[in-house]
Protein backbone atom coordinates (compact mmCIF):
# COMPACT_ATOMS: atom_id res chain seq x y z
CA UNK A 1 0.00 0.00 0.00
CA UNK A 2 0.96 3.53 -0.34
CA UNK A 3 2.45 5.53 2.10
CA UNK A 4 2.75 9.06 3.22
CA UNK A 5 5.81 10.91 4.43
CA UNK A 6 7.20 9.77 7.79
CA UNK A 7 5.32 10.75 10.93
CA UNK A 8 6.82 10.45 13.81
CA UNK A 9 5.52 7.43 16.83
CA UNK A 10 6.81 8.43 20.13
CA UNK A 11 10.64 8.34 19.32
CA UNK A 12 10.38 6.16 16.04
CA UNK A 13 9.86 7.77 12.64
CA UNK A 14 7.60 5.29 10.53
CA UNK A 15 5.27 5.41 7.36
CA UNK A 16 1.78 5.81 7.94
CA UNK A 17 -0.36 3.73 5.47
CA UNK A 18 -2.14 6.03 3.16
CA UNK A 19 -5.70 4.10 4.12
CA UNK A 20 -6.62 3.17 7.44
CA UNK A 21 -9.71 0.84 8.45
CA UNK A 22 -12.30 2.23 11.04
CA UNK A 23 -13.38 -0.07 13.62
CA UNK A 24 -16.50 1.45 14.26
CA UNK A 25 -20.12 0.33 12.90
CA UNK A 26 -23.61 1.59 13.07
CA UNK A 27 -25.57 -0.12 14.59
CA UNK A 28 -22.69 -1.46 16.75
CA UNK A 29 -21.65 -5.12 15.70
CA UNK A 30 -20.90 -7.83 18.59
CA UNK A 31 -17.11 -8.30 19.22
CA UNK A 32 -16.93 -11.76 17.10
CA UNK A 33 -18.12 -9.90 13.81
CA UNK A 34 -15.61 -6.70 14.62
CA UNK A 35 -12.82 -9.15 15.46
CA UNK A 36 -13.55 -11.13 12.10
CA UNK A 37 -13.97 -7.97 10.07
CA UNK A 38 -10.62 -6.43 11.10
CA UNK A 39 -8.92 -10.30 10.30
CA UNK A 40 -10.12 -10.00 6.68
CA UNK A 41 -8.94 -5.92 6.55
CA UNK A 42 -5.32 -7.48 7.75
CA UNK A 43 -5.22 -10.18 5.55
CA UNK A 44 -6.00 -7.63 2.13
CA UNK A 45 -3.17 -5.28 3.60
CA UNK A 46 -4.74 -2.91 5.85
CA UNK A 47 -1.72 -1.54 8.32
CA UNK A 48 -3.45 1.62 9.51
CA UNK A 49 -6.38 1.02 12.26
CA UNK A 50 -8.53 3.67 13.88
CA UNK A 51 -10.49 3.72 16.90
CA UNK A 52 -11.82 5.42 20.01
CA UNK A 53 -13.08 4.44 23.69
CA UNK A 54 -16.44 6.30 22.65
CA UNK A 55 -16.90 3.59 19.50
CA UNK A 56 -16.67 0.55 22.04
CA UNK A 57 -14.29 -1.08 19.46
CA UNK A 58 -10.97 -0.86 21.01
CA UNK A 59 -11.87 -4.45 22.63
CA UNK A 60 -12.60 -5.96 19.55
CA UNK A 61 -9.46 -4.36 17.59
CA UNK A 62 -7.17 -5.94 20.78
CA UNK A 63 -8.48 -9.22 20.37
CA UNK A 64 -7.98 -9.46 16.39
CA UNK A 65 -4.48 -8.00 16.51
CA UNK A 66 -4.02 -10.83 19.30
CA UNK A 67 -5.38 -13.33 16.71
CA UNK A 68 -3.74 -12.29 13.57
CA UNK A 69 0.02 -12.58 15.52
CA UNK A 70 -1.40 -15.96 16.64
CA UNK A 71 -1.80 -16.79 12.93
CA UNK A 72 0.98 -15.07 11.40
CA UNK A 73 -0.84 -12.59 9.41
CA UNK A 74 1.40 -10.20 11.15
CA UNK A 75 4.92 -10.97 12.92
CA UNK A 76 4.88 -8.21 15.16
CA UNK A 77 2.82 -5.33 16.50
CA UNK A 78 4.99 -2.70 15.08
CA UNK A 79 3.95 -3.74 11.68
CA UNK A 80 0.37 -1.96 12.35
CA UNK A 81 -0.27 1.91 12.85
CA UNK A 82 -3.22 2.41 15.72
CA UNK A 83 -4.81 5.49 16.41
CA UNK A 84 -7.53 6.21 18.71
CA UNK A 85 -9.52 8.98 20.24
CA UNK A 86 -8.82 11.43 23.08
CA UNK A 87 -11.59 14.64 24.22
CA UNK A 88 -10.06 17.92 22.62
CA UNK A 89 -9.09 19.15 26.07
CA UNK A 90 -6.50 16.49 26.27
CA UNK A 91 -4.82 17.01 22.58
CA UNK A 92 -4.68 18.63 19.64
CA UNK A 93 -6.77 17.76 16.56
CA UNK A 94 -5.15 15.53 14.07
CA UNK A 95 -8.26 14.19 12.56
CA UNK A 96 -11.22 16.12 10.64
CA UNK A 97 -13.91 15.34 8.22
CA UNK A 98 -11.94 15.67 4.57
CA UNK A 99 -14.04 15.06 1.30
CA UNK A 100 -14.84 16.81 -1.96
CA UNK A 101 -17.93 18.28 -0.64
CA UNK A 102 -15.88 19.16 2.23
CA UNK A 103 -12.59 20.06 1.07
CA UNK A 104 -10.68 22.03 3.96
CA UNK A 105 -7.88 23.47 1.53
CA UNK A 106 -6.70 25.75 3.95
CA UNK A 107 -7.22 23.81 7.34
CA UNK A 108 -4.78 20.86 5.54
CA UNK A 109 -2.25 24.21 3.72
CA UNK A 110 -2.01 25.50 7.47
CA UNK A 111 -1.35 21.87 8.99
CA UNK A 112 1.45 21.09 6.30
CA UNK A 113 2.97 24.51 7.22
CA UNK A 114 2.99 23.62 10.89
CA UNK A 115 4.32 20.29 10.45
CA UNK A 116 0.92 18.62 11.53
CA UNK A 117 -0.30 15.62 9.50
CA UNK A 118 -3.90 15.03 8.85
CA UNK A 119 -5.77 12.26 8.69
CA UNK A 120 -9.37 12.20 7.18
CA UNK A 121 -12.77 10.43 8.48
CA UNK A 122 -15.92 10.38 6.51
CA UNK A 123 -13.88 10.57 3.01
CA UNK A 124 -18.09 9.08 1.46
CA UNK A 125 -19.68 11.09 3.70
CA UNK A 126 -20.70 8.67 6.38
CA UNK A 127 -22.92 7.34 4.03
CA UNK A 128 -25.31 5.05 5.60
CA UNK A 129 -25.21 6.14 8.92
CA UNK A 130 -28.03 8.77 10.55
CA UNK A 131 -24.98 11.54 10.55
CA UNK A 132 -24.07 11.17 7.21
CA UNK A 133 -25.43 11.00 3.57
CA UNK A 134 -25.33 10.29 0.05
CA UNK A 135 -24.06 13.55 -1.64
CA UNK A 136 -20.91 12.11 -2.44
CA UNK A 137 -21.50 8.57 -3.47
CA UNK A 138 -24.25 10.05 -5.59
CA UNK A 139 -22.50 13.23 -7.16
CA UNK A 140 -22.75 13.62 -10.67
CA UNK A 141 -19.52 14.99 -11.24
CA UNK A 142 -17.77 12.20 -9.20
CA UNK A 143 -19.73 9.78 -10.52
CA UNK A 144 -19.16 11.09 -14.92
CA UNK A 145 -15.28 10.86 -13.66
CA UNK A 146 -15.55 7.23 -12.31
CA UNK A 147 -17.41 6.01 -15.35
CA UNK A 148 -14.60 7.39 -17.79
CA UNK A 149 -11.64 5.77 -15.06
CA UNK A 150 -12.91 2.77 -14.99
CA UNK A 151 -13.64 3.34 -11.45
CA UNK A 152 -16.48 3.46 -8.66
CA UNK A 153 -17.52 6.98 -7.22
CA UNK A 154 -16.42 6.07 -3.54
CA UNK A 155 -12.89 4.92 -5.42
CA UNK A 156 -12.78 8.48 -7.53
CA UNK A 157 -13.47 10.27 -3.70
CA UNK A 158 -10.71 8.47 -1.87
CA UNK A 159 -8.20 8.91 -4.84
CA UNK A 160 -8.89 12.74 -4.32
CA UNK A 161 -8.43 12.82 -0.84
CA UNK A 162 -4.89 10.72 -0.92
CA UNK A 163 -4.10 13.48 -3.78
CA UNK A 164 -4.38 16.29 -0.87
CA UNK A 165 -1.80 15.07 0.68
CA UNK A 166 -3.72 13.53 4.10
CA UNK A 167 -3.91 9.84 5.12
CA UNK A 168 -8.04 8.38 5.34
CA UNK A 169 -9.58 6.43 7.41
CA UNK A 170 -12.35 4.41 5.45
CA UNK A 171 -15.17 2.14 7.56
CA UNK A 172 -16.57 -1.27 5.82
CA UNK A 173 -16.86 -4.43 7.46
CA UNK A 174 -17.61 -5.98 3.81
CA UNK A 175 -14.66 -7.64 2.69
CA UNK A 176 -14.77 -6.88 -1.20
CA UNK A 177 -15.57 -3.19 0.02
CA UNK A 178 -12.22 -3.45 2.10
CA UNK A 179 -10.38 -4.41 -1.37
CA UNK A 180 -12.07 -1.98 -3.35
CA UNK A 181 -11.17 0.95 -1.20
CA UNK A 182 -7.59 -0.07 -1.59
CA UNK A 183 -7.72 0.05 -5.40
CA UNK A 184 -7.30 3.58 -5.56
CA UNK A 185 -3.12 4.00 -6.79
CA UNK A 186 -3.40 3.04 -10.67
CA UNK A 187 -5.01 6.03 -11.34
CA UNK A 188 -4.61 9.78 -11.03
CA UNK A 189 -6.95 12.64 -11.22
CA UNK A 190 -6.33 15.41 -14.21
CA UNK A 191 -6.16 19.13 -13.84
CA UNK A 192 -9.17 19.38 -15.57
CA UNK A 193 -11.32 16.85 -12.66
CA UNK A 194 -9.94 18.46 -10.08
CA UNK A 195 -10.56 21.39 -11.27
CA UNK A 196 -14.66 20.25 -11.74
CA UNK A 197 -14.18 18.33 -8.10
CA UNK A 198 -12.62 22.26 -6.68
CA UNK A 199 -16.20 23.46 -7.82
CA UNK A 200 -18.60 21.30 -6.06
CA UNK A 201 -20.70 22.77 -3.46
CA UNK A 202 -18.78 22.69 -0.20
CA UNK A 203 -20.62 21.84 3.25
CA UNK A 204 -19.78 19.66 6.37
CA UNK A 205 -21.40 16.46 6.32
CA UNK A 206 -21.20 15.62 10.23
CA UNK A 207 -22.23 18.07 12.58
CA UNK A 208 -23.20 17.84 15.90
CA UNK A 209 -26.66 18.45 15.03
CA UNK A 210 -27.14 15.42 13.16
CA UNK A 211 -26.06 13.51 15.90
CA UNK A 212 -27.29 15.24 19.13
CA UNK A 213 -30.13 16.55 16.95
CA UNK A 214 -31.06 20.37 15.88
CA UNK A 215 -31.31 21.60 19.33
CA UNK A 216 -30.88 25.64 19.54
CA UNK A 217 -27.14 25.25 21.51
CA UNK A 218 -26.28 22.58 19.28
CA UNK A 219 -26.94 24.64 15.86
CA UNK A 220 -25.10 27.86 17.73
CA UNK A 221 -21.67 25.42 18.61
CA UNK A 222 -22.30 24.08 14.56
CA UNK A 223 -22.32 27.74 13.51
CA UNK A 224 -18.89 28.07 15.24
CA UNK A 225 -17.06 25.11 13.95
């Protein structure tokens, strides 16, 4: 798999994989099907695994990593990259919501220049979850670029996130899903798509709102984020 420029792991420097798996599901999944989902991301080359002690996955992702050194799908735990969650008040922000109907072009220029790497969630727009939607997977533009590549919309989205310069974190437990996320490095995007994908209407898919709900304080924090 690809990787991005050396980031730095306590006092090792080591490549962080381009695409990361998210452990978390909605509805949540019992710890057999998260363990046996993560198994199959491992064995099609996923290195890069996110997760957080609000997703209730971390469990799950400890047993698997267990299992797969138990099978030797992995020789040691240095071979993976896992990254988790922490409340703001405790660190800085690493991780936002990067797509092409959320592009943050000057959020990820100001990072570079600061020597902060980002890494992306929702790169499809949380689609099928009740925070997300189906703007991206079903955009027009993406969509008239993936049918001349070759290539599926979600594919077209990912490539143009890796092409920013930021590390994603994709979330499937399907295993030909897992694969086809990966297939996103024998292609590239042209001046001329980017330049259609650098027009799309720009607006942040997850909110608070749509997961607390459109309460008054809710829509005010929104407003200021």
């Amino acid at each position: 798999m690809a990787t991005i420029p050396q980031v730095k792991v306590g006092s090792i420097q080591k490549p962080m994989p381009v695409i990361g798996m998210g452990t978390s599901s909605y509805p949540p999944v019992e710890l057999e099907i998260a363990k046996a989902a993560i198994l199959e991301a491992i064995k099609a080359g996923y290195r890069h695994f996110d997760t957080a002690f609000a997703y209730g996955s971390e469990m799950s992702l400890g047993v698997a990593i267990a299992e797969a050194l138990r099978l030797g799908l992995i020789k040691s735990r240095d071979e993976l990259f896992i990254t988790t969650k922490l409340f703001a008040s405790f660190a800085s922000r690493d991780q936002v919501e990067v797509n092409p109907l959320w592009q943050q072009k000057k959020l990820i220029e100001f990072c570079k220049e600061k020597g902060i790497h980002v890494t992306a969630y929702s790169p499809l727009g949380a689609n099928g979850t009740k925070w997300g939607d189906n703007r991206i997977v079903e955009s027009d533009v993406l969509g008239d670029i993936a049918k001349a590549k070759g290539k599926t919309t979600a594919q077209v989205s990912l490539r143009w996130v890796y092409e920013q310069g930021v590390s994603l974190v994709t979330k499937s437990y399907n295993k030909e899903r897992m694969k086809e996320n990966l297939d996103i490095f024998d292609f590239s995007l042209t001046e001329e798509e980017l330049n259609k994908i650098s027009q799309l209407p720009q607006r942040k898919g997850v909110t608070f709102a749509s997961v607390l709900g459109p309460h008054e304080l809710v829509l005010e924090v929104d407003a200021e984020i």
